[in-house]
Protein backbone atom coordinates (compact mmCIF):
# COMPACT_ATOMS: atom_id res chain seq x y z
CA UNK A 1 -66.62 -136.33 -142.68
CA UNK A 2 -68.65 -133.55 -140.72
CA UNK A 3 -72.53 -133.65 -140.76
CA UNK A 4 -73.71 -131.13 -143.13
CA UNK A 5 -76.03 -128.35 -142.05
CA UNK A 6 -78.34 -127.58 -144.77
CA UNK A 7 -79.24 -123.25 -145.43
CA UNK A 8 -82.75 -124.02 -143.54
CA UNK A 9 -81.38 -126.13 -140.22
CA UNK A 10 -79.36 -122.46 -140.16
CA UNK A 11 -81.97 -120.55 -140.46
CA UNK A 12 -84.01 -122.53 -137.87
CA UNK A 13 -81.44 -122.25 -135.16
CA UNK A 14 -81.19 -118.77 -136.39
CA UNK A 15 -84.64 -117.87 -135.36
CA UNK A 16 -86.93 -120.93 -134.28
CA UNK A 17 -86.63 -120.32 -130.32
CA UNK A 18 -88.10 -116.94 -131.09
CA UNK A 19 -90.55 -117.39 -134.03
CA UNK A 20 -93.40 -115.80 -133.71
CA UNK A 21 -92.53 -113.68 -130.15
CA UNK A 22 -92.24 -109.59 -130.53
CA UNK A 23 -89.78 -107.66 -129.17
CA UNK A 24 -89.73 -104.13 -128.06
CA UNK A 25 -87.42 -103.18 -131.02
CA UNK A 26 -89.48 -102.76 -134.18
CA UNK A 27 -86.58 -102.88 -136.57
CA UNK A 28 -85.18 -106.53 -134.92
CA UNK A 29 -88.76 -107.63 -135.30
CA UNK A 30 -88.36 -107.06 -139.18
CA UNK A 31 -85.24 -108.70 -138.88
CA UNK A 32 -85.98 -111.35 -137.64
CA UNK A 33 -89.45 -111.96 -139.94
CA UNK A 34 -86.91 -111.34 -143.27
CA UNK A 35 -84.99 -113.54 -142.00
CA UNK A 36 -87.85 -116.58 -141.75
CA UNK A 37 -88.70 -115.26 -144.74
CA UNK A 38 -85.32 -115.76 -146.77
CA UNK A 39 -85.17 -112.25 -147.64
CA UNK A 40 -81.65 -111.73 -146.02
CA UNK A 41 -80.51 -108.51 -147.89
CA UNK A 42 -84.01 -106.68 -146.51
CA UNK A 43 -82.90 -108.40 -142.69
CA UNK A 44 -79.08 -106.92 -142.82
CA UNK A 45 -81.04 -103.11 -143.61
CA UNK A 46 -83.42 -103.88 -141.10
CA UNK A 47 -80.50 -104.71 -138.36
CA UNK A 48 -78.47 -101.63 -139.71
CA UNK A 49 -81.77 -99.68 -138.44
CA UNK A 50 -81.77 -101.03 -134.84
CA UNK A 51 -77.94 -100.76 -134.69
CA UNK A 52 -78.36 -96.90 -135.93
CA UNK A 53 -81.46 -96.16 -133.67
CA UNK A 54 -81.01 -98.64 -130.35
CA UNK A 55 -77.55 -98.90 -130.56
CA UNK A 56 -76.86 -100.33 -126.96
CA UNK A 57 -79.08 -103.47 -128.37
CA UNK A 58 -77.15 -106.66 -128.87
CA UNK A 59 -80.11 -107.95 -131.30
CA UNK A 60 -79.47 -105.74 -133.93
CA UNK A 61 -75.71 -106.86 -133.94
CA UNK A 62 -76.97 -110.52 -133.65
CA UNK A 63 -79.30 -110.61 -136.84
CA UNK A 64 -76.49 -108.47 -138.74
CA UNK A 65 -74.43 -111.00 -138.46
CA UNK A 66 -76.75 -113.58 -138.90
CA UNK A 67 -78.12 -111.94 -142.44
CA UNK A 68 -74.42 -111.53 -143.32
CA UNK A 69 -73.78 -115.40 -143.04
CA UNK A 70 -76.83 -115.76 -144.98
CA UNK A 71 -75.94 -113.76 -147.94
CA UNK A 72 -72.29 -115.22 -148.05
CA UNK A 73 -73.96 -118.29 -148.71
CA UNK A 74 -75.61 -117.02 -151.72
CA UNK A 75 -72.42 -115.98 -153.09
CA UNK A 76 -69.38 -117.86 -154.94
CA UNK A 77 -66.99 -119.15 -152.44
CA UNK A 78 -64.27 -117.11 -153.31
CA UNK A 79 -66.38 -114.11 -152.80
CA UNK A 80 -67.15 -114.81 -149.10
CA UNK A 81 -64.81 -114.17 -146.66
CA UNK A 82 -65.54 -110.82 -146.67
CA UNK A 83 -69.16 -110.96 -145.08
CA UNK A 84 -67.65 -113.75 -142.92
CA UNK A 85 -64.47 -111.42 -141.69
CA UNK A 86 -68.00 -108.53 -141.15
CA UNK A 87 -70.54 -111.71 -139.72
CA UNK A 88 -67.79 -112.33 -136.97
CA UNK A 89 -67.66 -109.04 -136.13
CA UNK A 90 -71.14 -108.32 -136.19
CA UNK A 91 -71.56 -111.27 -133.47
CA UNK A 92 -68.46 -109.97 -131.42
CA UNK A 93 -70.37 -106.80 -130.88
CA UNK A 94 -73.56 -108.23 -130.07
CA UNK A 95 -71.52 -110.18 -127.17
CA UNK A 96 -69.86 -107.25 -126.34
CA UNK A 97 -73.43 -105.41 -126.06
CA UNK A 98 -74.77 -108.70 -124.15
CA UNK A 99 -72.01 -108.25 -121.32
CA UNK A 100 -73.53 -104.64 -120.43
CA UNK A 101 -77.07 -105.72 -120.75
CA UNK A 102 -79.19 -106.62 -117.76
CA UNK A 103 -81.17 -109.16 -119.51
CA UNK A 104 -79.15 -111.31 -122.00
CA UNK A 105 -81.43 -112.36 -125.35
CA UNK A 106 -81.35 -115.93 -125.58
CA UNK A 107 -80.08 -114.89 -128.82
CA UNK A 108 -76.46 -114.40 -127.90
CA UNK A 109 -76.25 -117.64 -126.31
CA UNK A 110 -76.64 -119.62 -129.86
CA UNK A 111 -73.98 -117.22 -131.74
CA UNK A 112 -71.38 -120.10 -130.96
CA UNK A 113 -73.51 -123.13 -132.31
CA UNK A 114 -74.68 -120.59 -135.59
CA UNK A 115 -70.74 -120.22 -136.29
CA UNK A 116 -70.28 -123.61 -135.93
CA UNK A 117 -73.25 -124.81 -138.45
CA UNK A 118 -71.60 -121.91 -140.35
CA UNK A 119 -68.43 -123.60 -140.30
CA UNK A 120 -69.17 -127.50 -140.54
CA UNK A 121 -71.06 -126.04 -144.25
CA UNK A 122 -68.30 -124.80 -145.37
CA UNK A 123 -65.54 -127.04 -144.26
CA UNK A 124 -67.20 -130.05 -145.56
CA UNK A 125 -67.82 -128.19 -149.21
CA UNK A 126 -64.20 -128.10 -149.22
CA UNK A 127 -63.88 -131.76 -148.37
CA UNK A 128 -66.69 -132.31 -151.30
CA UNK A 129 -64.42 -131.15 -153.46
CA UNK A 130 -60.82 -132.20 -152.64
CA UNK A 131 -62.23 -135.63 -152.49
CA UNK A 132 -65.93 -136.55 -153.92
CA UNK A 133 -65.14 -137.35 -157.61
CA UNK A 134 -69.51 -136.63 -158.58
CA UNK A 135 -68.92 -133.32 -156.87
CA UNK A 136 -65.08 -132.63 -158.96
CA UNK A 137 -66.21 -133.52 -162.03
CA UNK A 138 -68.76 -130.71 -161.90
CA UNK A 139 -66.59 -128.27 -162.48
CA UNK A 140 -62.68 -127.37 -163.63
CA UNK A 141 -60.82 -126.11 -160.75
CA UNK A 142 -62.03 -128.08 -157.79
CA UNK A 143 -59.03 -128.05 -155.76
CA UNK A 144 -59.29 -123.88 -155.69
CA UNK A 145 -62.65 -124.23 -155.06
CA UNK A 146 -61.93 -126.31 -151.94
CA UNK A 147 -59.14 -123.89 -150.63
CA UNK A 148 -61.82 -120.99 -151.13
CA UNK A 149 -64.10 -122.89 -149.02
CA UNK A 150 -61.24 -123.75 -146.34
CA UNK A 151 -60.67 -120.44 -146.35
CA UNK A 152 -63.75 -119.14 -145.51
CA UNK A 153 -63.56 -121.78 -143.10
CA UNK A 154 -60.94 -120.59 -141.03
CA UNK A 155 -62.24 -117.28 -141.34
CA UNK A 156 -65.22 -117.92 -139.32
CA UNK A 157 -62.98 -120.12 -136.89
CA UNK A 158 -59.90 -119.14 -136.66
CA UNK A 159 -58.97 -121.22 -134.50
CA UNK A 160 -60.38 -124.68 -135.90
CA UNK A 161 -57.15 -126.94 -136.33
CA UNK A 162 -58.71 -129.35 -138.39
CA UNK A 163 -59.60 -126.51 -141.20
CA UNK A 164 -56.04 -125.57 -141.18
CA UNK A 165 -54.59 -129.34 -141.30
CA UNK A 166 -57.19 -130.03 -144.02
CA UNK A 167 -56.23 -126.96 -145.90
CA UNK A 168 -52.45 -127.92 -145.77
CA UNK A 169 -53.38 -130.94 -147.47
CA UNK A 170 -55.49 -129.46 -150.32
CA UNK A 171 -52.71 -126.53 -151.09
CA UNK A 172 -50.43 -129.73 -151.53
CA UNK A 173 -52.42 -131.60 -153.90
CA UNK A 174 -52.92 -128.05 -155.55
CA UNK A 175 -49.02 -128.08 -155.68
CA UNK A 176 -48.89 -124.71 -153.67
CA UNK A 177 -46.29 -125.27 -151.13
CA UNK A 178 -45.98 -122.30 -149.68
CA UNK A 179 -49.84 -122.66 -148.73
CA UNK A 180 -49.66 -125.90 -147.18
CA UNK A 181 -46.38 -124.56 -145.00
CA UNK A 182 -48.35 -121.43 -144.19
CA UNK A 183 -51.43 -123.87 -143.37
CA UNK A 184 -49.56 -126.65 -141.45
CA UNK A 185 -47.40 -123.32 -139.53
CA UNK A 186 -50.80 -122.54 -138.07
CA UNK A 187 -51.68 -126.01 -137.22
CA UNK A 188 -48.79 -126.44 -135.23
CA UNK A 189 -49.68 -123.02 -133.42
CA UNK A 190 -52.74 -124.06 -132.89
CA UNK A 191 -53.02 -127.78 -131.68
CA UNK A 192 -52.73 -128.73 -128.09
CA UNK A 193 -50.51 -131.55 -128.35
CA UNK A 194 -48.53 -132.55 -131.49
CA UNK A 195 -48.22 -135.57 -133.07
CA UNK A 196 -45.12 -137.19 -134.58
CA UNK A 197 -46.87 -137.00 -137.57
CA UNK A 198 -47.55 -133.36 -137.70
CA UNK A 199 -43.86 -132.63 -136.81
CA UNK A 200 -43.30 -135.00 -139.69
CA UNK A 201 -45.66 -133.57 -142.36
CA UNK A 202 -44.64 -129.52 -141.51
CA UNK A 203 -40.85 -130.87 -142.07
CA UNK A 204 -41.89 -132.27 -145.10
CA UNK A 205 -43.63 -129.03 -146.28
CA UNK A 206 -40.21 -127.09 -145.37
CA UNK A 207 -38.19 -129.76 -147.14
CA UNK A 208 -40.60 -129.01 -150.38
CA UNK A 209 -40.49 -125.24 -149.85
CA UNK A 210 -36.40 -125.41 -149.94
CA UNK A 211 -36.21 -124.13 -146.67
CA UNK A 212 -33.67 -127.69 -145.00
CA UNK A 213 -33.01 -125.83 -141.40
CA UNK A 214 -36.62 -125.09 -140.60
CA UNK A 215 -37.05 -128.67 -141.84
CA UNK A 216 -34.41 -129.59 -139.43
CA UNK A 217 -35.46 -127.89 -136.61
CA UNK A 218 -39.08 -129.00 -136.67
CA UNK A 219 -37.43 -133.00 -136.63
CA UNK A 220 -35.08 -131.95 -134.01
CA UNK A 221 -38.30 -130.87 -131.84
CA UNK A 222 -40.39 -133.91 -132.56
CA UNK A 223 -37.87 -136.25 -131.54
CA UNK A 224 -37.29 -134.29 -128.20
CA UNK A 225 -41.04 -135.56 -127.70
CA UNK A 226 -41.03 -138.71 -129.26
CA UNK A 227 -37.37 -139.65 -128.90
CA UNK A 228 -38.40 -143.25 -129.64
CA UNK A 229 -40.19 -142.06 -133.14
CA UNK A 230 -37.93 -144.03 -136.12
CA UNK A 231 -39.83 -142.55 -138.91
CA UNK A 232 -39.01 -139.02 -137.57
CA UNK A 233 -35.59 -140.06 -136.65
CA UNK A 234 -34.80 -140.95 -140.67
CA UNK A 235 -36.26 -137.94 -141.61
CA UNK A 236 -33.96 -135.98 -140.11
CA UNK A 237 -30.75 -138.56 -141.18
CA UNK A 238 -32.17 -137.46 -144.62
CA UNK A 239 -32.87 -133.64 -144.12
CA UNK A 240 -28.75 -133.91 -142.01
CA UNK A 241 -27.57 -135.44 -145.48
CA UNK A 242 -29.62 -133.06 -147.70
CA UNK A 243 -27.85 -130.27 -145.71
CA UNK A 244 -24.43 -131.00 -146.00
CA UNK A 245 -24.49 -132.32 -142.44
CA UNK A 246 -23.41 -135.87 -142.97
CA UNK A 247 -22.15 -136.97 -139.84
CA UNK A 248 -25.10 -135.97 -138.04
CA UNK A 249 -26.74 -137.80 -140.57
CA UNK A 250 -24.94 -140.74 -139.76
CA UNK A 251 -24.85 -140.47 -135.94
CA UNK A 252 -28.49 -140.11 -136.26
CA UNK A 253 -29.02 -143.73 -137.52
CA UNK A 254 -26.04 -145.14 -135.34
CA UNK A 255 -28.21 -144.28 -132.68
CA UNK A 256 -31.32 -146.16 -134.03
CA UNK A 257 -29.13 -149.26 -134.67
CA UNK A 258 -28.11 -149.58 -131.30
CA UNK A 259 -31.85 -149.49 -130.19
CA UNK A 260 -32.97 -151.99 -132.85
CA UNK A 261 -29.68 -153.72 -134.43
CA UNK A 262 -31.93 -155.96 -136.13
CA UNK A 263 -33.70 -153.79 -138.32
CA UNK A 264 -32.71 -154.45 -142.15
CA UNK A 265 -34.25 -150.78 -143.21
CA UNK A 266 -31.99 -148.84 -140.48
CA UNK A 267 -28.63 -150.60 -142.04
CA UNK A 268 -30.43 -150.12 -145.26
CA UNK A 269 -29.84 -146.33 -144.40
CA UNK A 270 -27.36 -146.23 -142.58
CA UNK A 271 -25.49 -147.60 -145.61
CA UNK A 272 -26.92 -145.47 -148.33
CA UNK A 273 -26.09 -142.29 -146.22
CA UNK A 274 -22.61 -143.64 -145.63
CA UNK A 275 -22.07 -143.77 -149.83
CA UNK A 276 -23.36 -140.72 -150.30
CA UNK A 277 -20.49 -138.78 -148.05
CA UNK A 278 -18.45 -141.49 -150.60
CA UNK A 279 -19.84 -139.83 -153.22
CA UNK A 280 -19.26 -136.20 -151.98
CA UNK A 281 -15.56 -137.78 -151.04
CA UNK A 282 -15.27 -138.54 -154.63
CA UNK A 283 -16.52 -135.66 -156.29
CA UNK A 284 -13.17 -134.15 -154.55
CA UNK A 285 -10.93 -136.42 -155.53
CA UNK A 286 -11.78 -136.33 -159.09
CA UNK A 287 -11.46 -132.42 -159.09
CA UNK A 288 -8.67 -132.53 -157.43
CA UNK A 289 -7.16 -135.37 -160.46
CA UNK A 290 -8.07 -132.80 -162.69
CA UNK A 291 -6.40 -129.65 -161.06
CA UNK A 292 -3.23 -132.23 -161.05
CA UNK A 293 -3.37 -132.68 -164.61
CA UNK A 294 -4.14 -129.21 -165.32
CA UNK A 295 -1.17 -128.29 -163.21
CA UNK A 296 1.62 -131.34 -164.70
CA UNK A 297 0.50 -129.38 -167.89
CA UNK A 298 1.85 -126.10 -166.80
CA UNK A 299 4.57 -127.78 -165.60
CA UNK A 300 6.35 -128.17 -169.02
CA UNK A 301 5.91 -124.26 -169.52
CA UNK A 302 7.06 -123.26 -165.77
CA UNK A 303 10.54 -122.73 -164.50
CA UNK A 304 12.10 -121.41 -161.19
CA UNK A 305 9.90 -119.86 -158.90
CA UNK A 306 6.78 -120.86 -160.90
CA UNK A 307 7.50 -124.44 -161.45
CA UNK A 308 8.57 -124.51 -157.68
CA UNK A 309 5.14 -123.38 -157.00
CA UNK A 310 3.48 -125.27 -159.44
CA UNK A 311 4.84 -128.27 -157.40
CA UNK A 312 3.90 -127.39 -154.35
CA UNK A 313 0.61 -127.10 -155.23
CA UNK A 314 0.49 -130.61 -156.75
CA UNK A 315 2.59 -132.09 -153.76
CA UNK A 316 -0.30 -130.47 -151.43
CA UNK A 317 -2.97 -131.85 -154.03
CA UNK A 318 -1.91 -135.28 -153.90
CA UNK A 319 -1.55 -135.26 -150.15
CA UNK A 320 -5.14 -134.65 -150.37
CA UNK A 321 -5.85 -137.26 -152.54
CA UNK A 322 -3.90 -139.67 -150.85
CA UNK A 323 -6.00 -138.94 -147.62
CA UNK A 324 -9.03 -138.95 -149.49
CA UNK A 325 -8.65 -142.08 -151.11
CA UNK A 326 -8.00 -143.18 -147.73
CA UNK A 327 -11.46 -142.74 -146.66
CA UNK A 328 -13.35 -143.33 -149.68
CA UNK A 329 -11.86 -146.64 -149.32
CA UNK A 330 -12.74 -146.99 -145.43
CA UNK A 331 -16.22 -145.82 -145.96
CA UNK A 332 -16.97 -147.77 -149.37
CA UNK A 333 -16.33 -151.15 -147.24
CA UNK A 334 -18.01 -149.82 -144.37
CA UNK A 335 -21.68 -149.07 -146.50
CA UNK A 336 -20.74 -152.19 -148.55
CA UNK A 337 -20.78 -154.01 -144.68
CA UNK A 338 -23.94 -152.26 -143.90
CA UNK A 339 -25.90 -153.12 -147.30
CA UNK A 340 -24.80 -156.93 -147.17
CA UNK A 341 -26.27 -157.10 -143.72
CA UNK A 342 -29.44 -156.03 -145.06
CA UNK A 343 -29.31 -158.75 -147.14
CA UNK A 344 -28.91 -161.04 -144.27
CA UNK A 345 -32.56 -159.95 -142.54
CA UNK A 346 -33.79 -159.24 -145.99
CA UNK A 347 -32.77 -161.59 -148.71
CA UNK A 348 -34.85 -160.00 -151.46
CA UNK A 349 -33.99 -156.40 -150.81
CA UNK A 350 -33.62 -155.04 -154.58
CA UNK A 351 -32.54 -151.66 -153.32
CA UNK A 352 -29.92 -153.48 -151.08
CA UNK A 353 -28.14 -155.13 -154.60
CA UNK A 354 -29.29 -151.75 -156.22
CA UNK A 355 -26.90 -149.75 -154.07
CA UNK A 356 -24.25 -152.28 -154.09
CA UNK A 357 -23.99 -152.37 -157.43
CA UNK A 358 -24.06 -148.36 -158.24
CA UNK A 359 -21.01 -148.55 -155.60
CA UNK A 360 -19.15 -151.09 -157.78
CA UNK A 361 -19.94 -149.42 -160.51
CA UNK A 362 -18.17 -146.18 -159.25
CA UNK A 363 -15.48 -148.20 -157.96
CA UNK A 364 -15.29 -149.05 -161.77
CA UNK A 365 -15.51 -145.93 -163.32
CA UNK A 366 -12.88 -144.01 -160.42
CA UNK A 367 -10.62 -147.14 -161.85
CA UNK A 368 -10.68 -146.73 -165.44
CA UNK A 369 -10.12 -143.02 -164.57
CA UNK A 370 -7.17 -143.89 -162.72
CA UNK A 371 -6.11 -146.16 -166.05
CA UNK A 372 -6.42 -143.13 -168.21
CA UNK A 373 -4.02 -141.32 -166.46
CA UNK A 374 -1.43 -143.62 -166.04
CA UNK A 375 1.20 -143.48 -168.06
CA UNK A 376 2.78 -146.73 -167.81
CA UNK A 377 1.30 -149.25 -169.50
CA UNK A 378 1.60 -152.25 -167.62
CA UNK A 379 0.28 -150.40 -164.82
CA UNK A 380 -2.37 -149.19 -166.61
CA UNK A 381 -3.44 -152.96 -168.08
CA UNK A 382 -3.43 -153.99 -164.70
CA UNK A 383 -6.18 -151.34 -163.73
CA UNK A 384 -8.19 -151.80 -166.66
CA UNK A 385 -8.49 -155.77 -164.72
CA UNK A 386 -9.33 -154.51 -161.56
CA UNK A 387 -12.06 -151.91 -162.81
CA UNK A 388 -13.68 -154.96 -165.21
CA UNK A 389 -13.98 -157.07 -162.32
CA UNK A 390 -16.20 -154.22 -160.46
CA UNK A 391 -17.67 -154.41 -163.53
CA UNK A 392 -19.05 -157.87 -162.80
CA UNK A 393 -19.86 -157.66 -159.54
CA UNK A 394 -21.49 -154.59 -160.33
CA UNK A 395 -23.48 -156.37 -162.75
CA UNK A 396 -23.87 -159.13 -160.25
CA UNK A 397 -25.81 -157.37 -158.20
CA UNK A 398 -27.95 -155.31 -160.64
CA UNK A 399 -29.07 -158.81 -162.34
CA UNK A 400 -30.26 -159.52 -158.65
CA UNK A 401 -32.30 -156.18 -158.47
CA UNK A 402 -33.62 -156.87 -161.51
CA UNK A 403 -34.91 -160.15 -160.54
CA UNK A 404 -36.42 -158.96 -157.37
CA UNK A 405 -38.38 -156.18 -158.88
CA UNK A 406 -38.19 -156.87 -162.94
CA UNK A 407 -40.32 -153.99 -163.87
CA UNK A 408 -37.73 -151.07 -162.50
CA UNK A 409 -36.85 -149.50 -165.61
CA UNK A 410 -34.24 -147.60 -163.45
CA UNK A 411 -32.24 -151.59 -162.91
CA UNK A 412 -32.48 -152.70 -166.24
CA UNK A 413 -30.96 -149.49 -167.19
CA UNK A 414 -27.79 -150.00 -165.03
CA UNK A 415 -27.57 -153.35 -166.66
CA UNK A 416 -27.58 -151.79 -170.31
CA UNK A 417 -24.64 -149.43 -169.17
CA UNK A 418 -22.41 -152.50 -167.73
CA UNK A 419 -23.27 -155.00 -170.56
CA UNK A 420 -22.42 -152.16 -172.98
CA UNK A 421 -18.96 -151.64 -171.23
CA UNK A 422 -18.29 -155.17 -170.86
CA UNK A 423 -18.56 -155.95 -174.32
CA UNK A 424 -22.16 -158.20 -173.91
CA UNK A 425 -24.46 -156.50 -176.71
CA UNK A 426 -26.55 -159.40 -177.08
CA UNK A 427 -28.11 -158.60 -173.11
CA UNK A 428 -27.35 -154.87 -173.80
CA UNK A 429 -30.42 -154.93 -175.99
CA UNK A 430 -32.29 -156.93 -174.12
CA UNK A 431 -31.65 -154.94 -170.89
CA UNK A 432 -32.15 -151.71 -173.86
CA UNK A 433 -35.87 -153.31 -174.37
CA UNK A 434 -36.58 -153.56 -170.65
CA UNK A 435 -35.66 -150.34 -169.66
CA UNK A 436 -37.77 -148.98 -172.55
CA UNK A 437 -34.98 -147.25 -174.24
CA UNK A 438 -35.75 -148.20 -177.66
């Protein structure tokens, strides 16, 4: 944390090279004294003189803006930027005044360190209260209070990255998103060389804010500079799958096994994005089983031209499925390949059995599907096998999850849905109990 300038160090730089000289400027000379004195509102009036009657002084400028730092400070901190935003420009002018004059108060040379001290006070109130619990506690909207004082912050520096990365970070605990992305924007404006982490954090901020392509694009950047960066490289797998782009998704960690084919957690991914274009697959599919159904039900209404239509359409539908199927069943093996090698480098993965058994279990529930619509009954018998043994292994694998990690309430709940289906209501209720569903 930043070394906190108490209200009289100010005032000392303020004024303690000069304390006690004259100057040929009668109203700066009040000033100043009112300024010693604490008596800030009497110094601005006393600097509005000189500014009024010796214009072409810089000092009057100077002890404007240092009275209107001053009185900010005896004010709430949402109620400051305003002399801050008038402080600033009160200095500007007393540089600008400086540059024309042939002797240069010694004055104008500490407006730099006085904005500073300025700053450091408020940036570390803000600090105080996003973080000190004896200074929260105080009072009931701390976290406001801190982005007040941030604010004013970056209002006297503008160009002070750590103000803006620190207020990114308190509009996030506040739950304002679009502060943090407007706060972490300006921090990546602002900072002389990025981090991964920063190109990591402002994606984040866009994923929160709904906004997936600036998310992308910011991930896309930071791995142009830190091409090697696997943290920023799953980030964007996940903000490729969260956008519909899947195979980018997919390439993306392809290309981070091949640099580290050991890795459990890239397979790990690699896998669960995999399943989840399984999942979009078979979203499809069903719709497309329903349309067919829909459309076999028209059928015994339709003739001629309609019922050749009708056909078509069902002909075309199937084709679709067929092709589908095709590659649900391609990529289910493949993520199934890439979650058991997890296992291999990490035995005691419970997200690894997790995931296999949620893909069992959908293999399951796409088969009794299938056995509803099938009309022959020997057929359909045979199904109703084939989707109760991806029962068990489903249930296989959840058991191992559970094991792993027995206080997941989400595992034990998988287990209560297969034991219920498989007919095992003595574990049902225990696996009800564990999941805290009773």
């Amino acid at each position: 944390m930043f070394r906190k300038f108490t209200t009289y160090f100010v005032i000392t730089l303020f004024v303690g090279m000069i304390a006690g000289c004259g100057s040929s400027n009668p109203f700066v000379d009040d000033a100043q004294s009112n300024i010693k004195d604490q008596n800030f509102q009497a110094a601005l009036e006393a600097a509005e003189q000189s500014i009024q009657n010796q214009p072409n002084d810089p000092l009057g400028y100077y002890y404007k803006g240092v009275a209107l730092g001053e009185i900010a400070d005896t004010k709430e901190a949402t109620a400051r930027q305003e002399y801050y935003e008038r402080m600033n420009d009160a200095f500007a002018q007393a540089e600008e005044m400086a540059a024309q004059a042939e002797d240069v108060p010694s004055e104008i040379e500490r407006i730099p360190a006085v904005k500073n001290a300025v700053w450091q006070t408020e940036h570390n109130k803000a600090i105080e209260y996003a973080s000190d619990d004896s200074v929260k506690n105080t009072v009931d909207n701390p976290l406001e209070i801190s982005i007040a004082h941030l604010n004013n912050a970056t209002t006297i520096q503008p160009d002070s990255v750590l103000s803006w990365d620190v207020k990114a970070q308190v509009y996030y605990m506040n739950d304002n998103v679009e502060g943090a992305v407007n706060s972490m924007e300006k921090v990546m404006e602002l900072k002389n060389s990025l981090e991964a982490e920063d190109y990591a954090r402002m994606a984040g901020y866009y994923s929160l804010a709904e906004k997936p392509q600036e998310a992308i694009a910011t991930l896309e950047n930071g791995l142009e500079q830190y091409p090697e960066n696997k943290d920023l490289a799953t980030r964007l797998a996940d903000g490729y799958t969260n956008a519909g782009q899947t195979d980018k998704a997919i390439s993306t960690i392809e290309a981070l096994i091949e640099q580290e084919p050991e890795n459990p957690q890239f397979h790990l991914v690699l896998g669960t994005q995999i399943y989840k274009t399984v999942l979009t697959m078979s979203d499809t599919l069903k719709a497309n089983s329903d349309q067919i159904f829909d459309l076999r039900q028209q059928m015994n209404q339709a003739s001629g031209n309609e019922a050749s239509q009708i056909k078509q359409q069902i002909s075309e539908l199937d084709s679709e499925n067929t092709r589908l199927q095709q590659e649900i069943n391609s990529l289910t093996e493949r993520a199934t390949k890439e979650l058991n090698t997890v296992l291999e480098y990490r035995p005691n993965d419970a997200t690894a059995y997790n995931t296999l058994g949620i893909i069992y279990q959908n293999k399951a529930s796409a088969l009794f599907d299938k056995r509803n619509r099938t009309d022959d009954n020997q057929m359909a018998a045979k199904i109703d096998a084939q989707a109760k043994d991806a029962l068990k292994q489903a249930m296989e694998y959840y058991e191992s999850a559970a094991e792993i990690d027995p206080d997941n309430q989400e595992y034990w709940k998988n287990l209560f849905s297969i034991y219920t289906a498989l007919g095992m209501d003595q574990k049902a209720e225990e696996a009800m109990q564990k999941a805290g569903m009773n």
